[in-house]
ModelCIF file with pLDDT and N, C-alpha, C, O atoms, coordinates in Angstrom:
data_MODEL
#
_entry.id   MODEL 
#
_entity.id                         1 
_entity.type                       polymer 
_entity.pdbx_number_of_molecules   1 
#
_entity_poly.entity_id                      1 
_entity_poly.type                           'polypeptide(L)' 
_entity_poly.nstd_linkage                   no 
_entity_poly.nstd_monomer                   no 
_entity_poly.pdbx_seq_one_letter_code       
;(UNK)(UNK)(UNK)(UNK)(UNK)(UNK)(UNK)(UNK)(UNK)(UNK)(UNK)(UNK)(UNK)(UNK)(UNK)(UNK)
(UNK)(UNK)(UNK)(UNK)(UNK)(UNK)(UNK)(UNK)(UNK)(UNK)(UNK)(UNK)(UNK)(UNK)(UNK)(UNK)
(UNK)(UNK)(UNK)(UNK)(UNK)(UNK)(UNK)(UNK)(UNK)(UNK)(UNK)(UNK)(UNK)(UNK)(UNK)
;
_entity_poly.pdbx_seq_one_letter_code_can   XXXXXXXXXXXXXXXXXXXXXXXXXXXXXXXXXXXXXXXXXXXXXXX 
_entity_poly.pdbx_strand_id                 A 
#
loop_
_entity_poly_seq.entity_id 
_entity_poly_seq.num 
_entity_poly_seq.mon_id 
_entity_poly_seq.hetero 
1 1  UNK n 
1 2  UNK n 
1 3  UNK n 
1 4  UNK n 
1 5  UNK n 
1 6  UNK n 
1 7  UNK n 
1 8  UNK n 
1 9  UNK n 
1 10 UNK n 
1 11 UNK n 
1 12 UNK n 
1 13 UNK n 
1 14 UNK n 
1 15 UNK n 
1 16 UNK n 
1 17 UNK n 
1 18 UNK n 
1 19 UNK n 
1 20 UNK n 
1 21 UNK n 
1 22 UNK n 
1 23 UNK n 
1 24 UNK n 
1 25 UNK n 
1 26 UNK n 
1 27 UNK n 
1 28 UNK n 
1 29 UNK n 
1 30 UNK n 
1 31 UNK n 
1 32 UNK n 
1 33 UNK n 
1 34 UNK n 
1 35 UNK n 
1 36 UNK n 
1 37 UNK n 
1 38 UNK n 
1 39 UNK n 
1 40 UNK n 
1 41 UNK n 
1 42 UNK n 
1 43 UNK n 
1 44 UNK n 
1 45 UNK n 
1 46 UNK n 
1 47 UNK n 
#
_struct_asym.id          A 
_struct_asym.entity_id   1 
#
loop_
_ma_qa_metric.id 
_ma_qa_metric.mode 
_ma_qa_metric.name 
_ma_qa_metric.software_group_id 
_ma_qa_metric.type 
1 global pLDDT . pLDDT 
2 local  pLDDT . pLDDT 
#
_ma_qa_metric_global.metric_id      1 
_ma_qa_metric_global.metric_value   92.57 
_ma_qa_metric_global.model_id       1 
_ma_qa_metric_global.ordinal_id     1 
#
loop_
_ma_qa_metric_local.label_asym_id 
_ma_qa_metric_local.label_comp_id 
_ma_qa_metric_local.label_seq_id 
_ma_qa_metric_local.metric_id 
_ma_qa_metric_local.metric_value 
_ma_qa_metric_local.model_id 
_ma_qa_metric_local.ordinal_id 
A UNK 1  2 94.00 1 1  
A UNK 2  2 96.00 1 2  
A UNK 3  2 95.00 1 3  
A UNK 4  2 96.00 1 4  
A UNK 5  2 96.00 1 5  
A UNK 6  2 95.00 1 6  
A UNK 7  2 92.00 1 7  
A UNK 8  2 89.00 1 8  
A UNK 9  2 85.00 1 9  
A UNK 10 2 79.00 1 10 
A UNK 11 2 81.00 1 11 
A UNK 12 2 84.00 1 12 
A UNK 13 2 86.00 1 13 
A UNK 14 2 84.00 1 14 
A UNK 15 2 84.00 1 15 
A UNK 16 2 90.00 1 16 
A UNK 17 2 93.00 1 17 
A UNK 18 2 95.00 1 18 
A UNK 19 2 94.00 1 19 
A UNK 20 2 95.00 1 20 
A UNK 21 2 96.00 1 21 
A UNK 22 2 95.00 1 22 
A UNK 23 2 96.00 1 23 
A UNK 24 2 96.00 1 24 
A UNK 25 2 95.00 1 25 
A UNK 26 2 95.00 1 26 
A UNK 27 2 96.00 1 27 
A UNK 28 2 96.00 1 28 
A UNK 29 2 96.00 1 29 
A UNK 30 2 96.00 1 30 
A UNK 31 2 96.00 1 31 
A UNK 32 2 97.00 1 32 
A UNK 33 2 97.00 1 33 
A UNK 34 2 97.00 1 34 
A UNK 35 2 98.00 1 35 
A UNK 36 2 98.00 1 36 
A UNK 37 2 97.00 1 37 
A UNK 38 2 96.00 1 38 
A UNK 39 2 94.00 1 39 
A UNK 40 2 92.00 1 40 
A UNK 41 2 90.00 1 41 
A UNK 42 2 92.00 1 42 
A UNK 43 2 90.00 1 43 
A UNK 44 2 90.00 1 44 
A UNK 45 2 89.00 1 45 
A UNK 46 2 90.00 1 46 
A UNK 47 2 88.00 1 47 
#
loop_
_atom_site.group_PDB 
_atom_site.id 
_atom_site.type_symbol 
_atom_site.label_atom_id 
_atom_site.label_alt_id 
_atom_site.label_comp_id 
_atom_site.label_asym_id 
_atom_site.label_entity_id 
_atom_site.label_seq_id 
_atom_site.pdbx_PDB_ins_code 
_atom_site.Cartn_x 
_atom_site.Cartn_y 
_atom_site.Cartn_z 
_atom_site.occupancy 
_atom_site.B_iso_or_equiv 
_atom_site.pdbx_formal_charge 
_atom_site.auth_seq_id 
_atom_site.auth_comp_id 
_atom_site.auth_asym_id 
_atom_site.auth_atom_id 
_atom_site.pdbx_PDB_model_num 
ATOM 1   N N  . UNK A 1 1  ? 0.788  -1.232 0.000  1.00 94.00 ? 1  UNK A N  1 
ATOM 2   C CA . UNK A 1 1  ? 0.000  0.000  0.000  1.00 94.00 ? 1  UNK A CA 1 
ATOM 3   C C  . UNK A 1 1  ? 0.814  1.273  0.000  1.00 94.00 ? 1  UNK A C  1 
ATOM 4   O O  . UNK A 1 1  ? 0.069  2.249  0.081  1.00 94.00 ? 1  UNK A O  1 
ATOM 5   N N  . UNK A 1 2  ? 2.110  1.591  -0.064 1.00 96.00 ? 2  UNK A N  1 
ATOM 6   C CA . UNK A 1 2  ? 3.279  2.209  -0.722 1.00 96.00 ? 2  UNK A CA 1 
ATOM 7   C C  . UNK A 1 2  ? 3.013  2.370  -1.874 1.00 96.00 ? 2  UNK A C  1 
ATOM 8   O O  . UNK A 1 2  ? 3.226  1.291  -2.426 1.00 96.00 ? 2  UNK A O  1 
ATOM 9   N N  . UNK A 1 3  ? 2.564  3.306  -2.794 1.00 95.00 ? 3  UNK A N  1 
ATOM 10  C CA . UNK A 1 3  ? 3.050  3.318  -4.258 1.00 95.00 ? 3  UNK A CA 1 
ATOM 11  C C  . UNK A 1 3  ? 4.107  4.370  -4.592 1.00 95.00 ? 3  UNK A C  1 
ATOM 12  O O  . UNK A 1 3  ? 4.670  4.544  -5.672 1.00 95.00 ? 3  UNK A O  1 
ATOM 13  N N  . UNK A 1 4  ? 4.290  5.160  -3.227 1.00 96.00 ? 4  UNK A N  1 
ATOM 14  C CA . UNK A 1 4  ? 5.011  6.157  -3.955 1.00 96.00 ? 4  UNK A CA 1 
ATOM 15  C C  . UNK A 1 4  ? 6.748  6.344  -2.942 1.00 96.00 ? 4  UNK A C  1 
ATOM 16  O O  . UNK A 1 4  ? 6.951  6.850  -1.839 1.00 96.00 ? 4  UNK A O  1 
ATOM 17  N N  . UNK A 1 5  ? 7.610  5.753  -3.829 1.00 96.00 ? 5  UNK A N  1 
ATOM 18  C CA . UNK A 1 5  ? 8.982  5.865  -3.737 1.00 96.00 ? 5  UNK A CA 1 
ATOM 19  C C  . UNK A 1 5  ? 10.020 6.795  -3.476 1.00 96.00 ? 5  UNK A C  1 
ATOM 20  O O  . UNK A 1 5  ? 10.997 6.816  -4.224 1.00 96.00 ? 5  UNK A O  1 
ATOM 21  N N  . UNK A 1 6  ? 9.946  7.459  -2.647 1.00 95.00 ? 6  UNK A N  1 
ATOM 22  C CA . UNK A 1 6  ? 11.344 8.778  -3.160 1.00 95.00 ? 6  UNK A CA 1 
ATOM 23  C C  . UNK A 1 6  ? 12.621 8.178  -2.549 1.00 95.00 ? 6  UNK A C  1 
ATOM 24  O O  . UNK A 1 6  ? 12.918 8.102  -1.357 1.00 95.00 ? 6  UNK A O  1 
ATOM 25  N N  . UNK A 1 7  ? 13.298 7.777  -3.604 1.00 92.00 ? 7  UNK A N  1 
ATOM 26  C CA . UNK A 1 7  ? 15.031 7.540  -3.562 1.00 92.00 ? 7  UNK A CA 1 
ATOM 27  C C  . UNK A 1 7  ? 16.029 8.654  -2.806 1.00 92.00 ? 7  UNK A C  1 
ATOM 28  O O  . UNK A 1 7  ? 15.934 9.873  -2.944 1.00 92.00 ? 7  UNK A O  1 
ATOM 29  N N  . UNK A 1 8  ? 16.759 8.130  -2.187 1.00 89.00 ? 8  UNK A N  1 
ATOM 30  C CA . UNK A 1 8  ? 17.931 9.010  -1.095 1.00 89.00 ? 8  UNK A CA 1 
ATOM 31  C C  . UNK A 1 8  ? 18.833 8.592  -1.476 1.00 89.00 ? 8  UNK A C  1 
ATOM 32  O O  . UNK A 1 8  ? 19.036 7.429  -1.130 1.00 89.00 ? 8  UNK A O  1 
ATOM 33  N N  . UNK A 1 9  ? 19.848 9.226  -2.349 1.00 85.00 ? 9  UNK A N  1 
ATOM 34  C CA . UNK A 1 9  ? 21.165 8.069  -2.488 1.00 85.00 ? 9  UNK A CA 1 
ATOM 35  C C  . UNK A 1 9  ? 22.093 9.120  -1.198 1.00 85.00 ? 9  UNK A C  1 
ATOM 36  O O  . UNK A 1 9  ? 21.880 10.309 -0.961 1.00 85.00 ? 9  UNK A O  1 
ATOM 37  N N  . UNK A 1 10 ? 23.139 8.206  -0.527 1.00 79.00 ? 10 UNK A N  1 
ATOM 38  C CA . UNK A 1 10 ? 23.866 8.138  0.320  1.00 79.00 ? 10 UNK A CA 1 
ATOM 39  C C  . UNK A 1 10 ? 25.577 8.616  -0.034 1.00 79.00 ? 10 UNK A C  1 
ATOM 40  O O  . UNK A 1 10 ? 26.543 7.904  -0.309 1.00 79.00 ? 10 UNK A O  1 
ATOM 41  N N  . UNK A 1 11 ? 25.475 9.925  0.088  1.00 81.00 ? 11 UNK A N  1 
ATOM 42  C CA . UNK A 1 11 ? 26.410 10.326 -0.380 1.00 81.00 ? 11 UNK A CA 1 
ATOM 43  C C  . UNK A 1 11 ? 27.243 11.149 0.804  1.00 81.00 ? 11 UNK A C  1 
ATOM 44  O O  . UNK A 1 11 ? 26.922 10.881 1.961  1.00 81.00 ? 11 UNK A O  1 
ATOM 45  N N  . UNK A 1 12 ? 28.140 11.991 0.618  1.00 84.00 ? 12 UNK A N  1 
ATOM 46  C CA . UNK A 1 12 ? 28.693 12.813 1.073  1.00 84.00 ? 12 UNK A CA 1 
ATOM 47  C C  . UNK A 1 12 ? 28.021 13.836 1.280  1.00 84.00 ? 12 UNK A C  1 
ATOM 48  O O  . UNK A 1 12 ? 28.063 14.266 2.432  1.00 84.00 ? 12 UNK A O  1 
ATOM 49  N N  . UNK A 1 13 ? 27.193 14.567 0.292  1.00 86.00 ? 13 UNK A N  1 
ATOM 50  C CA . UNK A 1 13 ? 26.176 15.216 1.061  1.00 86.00 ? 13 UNK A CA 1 
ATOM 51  C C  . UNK A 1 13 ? 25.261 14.712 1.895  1.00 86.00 ? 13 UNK A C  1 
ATOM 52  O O  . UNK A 1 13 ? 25.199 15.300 2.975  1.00 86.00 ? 13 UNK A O  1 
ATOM 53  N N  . UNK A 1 14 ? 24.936 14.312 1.827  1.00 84.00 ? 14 UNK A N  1 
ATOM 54  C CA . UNK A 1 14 ? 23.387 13.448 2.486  1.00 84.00 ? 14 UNK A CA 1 
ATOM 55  C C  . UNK A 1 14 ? 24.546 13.227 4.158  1.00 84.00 ? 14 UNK A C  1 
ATOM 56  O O  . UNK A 1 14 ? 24.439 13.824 5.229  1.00 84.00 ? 14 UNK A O  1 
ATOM 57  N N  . UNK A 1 15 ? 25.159 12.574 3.905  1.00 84.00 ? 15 UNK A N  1 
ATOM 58  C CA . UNK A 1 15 ? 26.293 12.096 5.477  1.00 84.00 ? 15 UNK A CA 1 
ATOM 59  C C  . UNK A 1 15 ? 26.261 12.901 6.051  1.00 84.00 ? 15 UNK A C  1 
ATOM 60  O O  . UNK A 1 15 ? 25.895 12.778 7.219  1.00 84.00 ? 15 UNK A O  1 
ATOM 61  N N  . UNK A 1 16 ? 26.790 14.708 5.305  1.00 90.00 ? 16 UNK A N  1 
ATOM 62  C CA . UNK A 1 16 ? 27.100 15.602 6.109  1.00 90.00 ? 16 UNK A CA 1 
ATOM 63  C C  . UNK A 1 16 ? 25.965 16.610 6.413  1.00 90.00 ? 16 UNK A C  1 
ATOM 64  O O  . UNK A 1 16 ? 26.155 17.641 7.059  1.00 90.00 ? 16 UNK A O  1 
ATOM 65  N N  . UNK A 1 17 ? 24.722 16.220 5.878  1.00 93.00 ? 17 UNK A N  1 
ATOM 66  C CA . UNK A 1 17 ? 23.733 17.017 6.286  1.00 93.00 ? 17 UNK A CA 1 
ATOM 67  C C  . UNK A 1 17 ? 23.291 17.178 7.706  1.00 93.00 ? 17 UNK A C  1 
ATOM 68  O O  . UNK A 1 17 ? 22.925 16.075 8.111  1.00 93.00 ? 17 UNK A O  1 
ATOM 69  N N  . UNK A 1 18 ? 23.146 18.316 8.852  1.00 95.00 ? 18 UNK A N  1 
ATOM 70  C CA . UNK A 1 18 ? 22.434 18.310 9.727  1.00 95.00 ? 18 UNK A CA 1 
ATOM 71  C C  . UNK A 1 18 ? 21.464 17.741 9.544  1.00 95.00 ? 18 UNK A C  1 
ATOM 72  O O  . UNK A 1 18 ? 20.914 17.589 8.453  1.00 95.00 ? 18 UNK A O  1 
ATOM 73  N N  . UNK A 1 19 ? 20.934 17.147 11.100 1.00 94.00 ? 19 UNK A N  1 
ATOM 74  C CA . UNK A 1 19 ? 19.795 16.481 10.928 1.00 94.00 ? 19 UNK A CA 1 
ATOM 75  C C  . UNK A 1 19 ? 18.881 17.285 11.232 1.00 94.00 ? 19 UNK A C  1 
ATOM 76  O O  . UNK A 1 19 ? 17.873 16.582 11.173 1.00 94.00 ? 19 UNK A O  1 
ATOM 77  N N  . UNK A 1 20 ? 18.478 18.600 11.606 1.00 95.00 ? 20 UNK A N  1 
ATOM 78  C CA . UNK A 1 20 ? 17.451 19.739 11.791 1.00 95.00 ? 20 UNK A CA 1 
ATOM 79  C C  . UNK A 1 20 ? 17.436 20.069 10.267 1.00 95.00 ? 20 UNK A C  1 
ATOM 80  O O  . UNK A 1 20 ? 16.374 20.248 9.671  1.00 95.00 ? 20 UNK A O  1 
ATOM 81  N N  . UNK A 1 21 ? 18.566 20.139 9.703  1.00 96.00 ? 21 UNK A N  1 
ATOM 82  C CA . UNK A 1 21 ? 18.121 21.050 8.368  1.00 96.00 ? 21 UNK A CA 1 
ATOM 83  C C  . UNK A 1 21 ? 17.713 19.515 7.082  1.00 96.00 ? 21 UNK A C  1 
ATOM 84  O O  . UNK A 1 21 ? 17.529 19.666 5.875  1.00 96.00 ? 21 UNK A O  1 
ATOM 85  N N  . UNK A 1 22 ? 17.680 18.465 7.676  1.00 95.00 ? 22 UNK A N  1 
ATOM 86  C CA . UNK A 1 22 ? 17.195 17.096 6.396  1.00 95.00 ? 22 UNK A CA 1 
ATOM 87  C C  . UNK A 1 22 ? 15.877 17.462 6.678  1.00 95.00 ? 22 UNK A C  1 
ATOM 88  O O  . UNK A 1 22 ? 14.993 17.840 5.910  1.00 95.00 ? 22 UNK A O  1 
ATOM 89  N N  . UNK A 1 23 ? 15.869 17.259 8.162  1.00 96.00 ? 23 UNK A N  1 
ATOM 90  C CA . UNK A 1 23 ? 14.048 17.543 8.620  1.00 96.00 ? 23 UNK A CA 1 
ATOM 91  C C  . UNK A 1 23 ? 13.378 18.333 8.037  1.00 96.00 ? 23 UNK A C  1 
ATOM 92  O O  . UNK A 1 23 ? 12.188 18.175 7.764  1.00 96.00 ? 23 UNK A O  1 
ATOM 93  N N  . UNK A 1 24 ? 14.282 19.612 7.680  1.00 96.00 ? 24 UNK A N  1 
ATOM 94  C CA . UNK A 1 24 ? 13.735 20.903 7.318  1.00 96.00 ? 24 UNK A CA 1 
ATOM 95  C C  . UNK A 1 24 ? 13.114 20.743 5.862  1.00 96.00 ? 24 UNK A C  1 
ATOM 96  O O  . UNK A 1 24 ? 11.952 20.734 5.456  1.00 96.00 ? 24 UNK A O  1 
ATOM 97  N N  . UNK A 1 25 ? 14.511 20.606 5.156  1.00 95.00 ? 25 UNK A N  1 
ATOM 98  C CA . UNK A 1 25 ? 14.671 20.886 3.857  1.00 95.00 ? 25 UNK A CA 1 
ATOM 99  C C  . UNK A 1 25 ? 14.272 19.570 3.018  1.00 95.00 ? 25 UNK A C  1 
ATOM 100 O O  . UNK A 1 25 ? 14.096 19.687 1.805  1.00 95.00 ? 25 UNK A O  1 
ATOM 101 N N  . UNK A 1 26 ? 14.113 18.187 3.715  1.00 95.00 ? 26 UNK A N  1 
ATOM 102 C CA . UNK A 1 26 ? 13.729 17.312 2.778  1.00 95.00 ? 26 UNK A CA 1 
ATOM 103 C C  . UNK A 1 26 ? 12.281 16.365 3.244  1.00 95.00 ? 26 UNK A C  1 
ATOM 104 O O  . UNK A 1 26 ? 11.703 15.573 2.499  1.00 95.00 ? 26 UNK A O  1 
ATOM 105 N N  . UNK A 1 27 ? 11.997 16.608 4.300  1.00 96.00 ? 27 UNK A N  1 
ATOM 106 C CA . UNK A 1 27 ? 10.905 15.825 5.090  1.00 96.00 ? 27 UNK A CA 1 
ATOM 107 C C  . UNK A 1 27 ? 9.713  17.476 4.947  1.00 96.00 ? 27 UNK A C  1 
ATOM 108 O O  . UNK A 1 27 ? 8.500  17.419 4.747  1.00 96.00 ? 27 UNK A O  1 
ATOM 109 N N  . UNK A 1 28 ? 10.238 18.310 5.058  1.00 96.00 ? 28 UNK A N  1 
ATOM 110 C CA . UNK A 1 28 ? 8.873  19.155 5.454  1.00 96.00 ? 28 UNK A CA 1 
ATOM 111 C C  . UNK A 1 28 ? 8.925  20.021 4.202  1.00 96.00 ? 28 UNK A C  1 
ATOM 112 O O  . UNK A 1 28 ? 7.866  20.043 3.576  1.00 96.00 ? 28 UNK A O  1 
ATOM 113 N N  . UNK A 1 29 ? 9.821  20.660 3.755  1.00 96.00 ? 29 UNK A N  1 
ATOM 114 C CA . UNK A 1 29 ? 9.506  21.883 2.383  1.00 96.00 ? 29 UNK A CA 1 
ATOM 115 C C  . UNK A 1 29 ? 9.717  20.580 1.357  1.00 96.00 ? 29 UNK A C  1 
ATOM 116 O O  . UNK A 1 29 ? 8.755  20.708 0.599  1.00 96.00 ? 29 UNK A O  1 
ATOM 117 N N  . UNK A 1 30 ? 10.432 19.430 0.936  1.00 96.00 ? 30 UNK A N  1 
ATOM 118 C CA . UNK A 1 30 ? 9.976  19.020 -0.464 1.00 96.00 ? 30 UNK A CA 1 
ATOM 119 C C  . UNK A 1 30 ? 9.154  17.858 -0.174 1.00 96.00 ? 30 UNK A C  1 
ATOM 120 O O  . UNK A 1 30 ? 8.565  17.410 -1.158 1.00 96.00 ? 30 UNK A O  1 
ATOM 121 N N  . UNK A 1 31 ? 8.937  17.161 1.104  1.00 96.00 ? 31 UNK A N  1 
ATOM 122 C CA . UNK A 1 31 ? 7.608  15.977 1.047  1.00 96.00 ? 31 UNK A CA 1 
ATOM 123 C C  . UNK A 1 31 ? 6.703  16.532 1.424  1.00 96.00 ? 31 UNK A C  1 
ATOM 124 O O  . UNK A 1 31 ? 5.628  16.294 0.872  1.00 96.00 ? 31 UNK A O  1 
ATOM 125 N N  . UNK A 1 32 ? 6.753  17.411 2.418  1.00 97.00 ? 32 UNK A N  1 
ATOM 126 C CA . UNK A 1 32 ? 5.300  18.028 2.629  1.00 97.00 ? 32 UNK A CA 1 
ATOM 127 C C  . UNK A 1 32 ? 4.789  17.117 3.599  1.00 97.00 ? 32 UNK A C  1 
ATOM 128 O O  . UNK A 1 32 ? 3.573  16.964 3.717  1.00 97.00 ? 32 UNK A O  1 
ATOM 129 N N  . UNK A 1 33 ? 5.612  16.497 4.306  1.00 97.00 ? 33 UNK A N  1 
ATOM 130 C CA . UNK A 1 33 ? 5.171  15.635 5.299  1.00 97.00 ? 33 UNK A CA 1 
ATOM 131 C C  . UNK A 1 33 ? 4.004  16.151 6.477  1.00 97.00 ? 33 UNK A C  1 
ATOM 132 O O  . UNK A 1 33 ? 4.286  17.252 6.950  1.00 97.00 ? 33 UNK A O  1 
ATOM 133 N N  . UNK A 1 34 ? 2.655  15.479 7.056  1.00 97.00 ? 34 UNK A N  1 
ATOM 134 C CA . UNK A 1 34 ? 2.009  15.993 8.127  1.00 97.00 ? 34 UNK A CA 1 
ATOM 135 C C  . UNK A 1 34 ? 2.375  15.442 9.221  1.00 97.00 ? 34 UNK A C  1 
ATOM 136 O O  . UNK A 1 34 ? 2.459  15.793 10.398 1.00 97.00 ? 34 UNK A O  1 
ATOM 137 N N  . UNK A 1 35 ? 2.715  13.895 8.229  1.00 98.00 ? 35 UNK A N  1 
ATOM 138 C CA . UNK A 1 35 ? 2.965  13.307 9.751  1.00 98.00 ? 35 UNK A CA 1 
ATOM 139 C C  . UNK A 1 35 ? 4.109  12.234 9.321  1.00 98.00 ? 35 UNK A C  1 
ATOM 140 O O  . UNK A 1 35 ? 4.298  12.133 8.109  1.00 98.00 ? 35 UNK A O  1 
ATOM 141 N N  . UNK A 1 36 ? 5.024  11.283 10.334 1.00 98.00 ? 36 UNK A N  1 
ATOM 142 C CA . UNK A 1 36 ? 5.729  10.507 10.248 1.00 98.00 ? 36 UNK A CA 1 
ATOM 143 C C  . UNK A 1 36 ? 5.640  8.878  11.321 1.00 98.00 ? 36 UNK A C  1 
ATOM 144 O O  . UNK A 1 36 ? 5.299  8.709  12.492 1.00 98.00 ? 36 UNK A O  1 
ATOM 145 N N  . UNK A 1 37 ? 6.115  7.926  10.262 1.00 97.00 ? 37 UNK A N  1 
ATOM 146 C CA . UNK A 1 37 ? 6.007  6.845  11.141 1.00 97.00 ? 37 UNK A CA 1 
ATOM 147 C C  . UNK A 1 37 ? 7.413  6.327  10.878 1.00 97.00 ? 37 UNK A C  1 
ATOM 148 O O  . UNK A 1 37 ? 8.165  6.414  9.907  1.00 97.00 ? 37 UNK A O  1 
ATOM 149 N N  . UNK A 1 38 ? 7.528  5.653  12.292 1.00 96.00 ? 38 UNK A N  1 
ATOM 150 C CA . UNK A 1 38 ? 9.336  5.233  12.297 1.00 96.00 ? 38 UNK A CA 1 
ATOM 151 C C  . UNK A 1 38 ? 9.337  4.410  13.133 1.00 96.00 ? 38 UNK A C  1 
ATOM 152 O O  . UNK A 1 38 ? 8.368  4.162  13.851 1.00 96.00 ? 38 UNK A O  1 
ATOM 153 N N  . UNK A 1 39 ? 10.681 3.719  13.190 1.00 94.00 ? 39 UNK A N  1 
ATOM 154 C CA . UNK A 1 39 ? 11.055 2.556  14.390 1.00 94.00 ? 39 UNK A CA 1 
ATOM 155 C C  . UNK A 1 39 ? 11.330 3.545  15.549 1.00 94.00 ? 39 UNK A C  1 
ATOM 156 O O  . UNK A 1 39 ? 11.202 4.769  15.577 1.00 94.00 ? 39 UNK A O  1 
ATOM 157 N N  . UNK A 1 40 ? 11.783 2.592  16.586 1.00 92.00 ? 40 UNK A N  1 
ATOM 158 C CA . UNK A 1 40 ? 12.354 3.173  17.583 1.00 92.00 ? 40 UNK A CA 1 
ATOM 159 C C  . UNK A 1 40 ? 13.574 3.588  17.513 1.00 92.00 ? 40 UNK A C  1 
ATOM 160 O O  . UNK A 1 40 ? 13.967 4.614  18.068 1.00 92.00 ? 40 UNK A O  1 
ATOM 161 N N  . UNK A 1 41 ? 14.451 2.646  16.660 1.00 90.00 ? 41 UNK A N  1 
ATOM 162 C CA . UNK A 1 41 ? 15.897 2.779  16.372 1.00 90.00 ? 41 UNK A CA 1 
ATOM 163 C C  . UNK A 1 41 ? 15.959 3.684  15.379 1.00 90.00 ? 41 UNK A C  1 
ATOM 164 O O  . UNK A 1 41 ? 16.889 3.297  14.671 1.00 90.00 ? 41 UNK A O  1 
ATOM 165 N N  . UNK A 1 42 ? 15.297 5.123  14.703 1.00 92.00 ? 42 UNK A N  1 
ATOM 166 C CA . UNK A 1 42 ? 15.071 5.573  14.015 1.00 92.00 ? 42 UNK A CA 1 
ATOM 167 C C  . UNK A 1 42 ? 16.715 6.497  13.833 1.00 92.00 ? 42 UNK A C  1 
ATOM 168 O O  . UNK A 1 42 ? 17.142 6.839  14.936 1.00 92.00 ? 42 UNK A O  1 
ATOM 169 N N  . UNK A 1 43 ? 17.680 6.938  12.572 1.00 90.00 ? 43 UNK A N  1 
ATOM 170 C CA . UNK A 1 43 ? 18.706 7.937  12.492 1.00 90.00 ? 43 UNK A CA 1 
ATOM 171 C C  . UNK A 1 43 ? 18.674 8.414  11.369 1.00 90.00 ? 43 UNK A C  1 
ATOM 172 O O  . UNK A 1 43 ? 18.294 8.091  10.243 1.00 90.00 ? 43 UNK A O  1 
ATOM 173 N N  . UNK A 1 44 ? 19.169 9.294  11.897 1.00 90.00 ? 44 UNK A N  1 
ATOM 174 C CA . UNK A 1 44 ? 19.294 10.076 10.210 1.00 90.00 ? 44 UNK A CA 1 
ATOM 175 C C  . UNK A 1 44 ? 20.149 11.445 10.267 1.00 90.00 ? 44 UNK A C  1 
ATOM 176 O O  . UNK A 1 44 ? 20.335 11.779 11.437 1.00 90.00 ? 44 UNK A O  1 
ATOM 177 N N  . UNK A 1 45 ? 20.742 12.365 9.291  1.00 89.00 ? 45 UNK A N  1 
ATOM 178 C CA . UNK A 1 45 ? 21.500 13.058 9.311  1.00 89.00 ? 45 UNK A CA 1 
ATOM 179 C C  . UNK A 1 45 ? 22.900 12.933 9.944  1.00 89.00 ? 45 UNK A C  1 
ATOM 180 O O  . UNK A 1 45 ? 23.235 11.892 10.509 1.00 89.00 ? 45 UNK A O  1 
ATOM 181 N N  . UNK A 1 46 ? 23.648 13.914 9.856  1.00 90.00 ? 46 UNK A N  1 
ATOM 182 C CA . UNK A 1 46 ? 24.915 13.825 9.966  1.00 90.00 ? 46 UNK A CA 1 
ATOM 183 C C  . UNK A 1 46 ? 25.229 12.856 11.237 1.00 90.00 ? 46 UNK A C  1 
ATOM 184 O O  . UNK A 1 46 ? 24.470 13.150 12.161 1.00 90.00 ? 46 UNK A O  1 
ATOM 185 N N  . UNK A 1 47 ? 25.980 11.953 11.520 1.00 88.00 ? 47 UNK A N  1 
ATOM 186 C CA . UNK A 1 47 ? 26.558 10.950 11.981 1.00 88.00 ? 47 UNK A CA 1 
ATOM 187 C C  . UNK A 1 47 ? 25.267 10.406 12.866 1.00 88.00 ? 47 UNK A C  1 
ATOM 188 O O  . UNK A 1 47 ? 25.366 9.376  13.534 1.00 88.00 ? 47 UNK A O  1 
#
């Protein structure tokens, strides 16, 4: 029930991104996210 995909490739940018400004700039101004579901073990952004 997924049909829709958006690809992250794992780069040097992406590594060194803050994780306030991924939130910012890729979860809320280009998905438009309302809401989010995640594990507990959830990471993301820079280290």
């Amino acid at each position: 029930g997924i049909p829709h995909l958006e690809l992250l490739k794992f780069d040097r940018k992406t590594a060194s991104t803050p994780p306030d400004q991924f939130f910012t700039d890729m979860i809320v101004r280009k998905l438009k996210a309302c809401e989010m579901v995640v594990g507990p073990k959830v990471a993301f952004g820079k280290n």
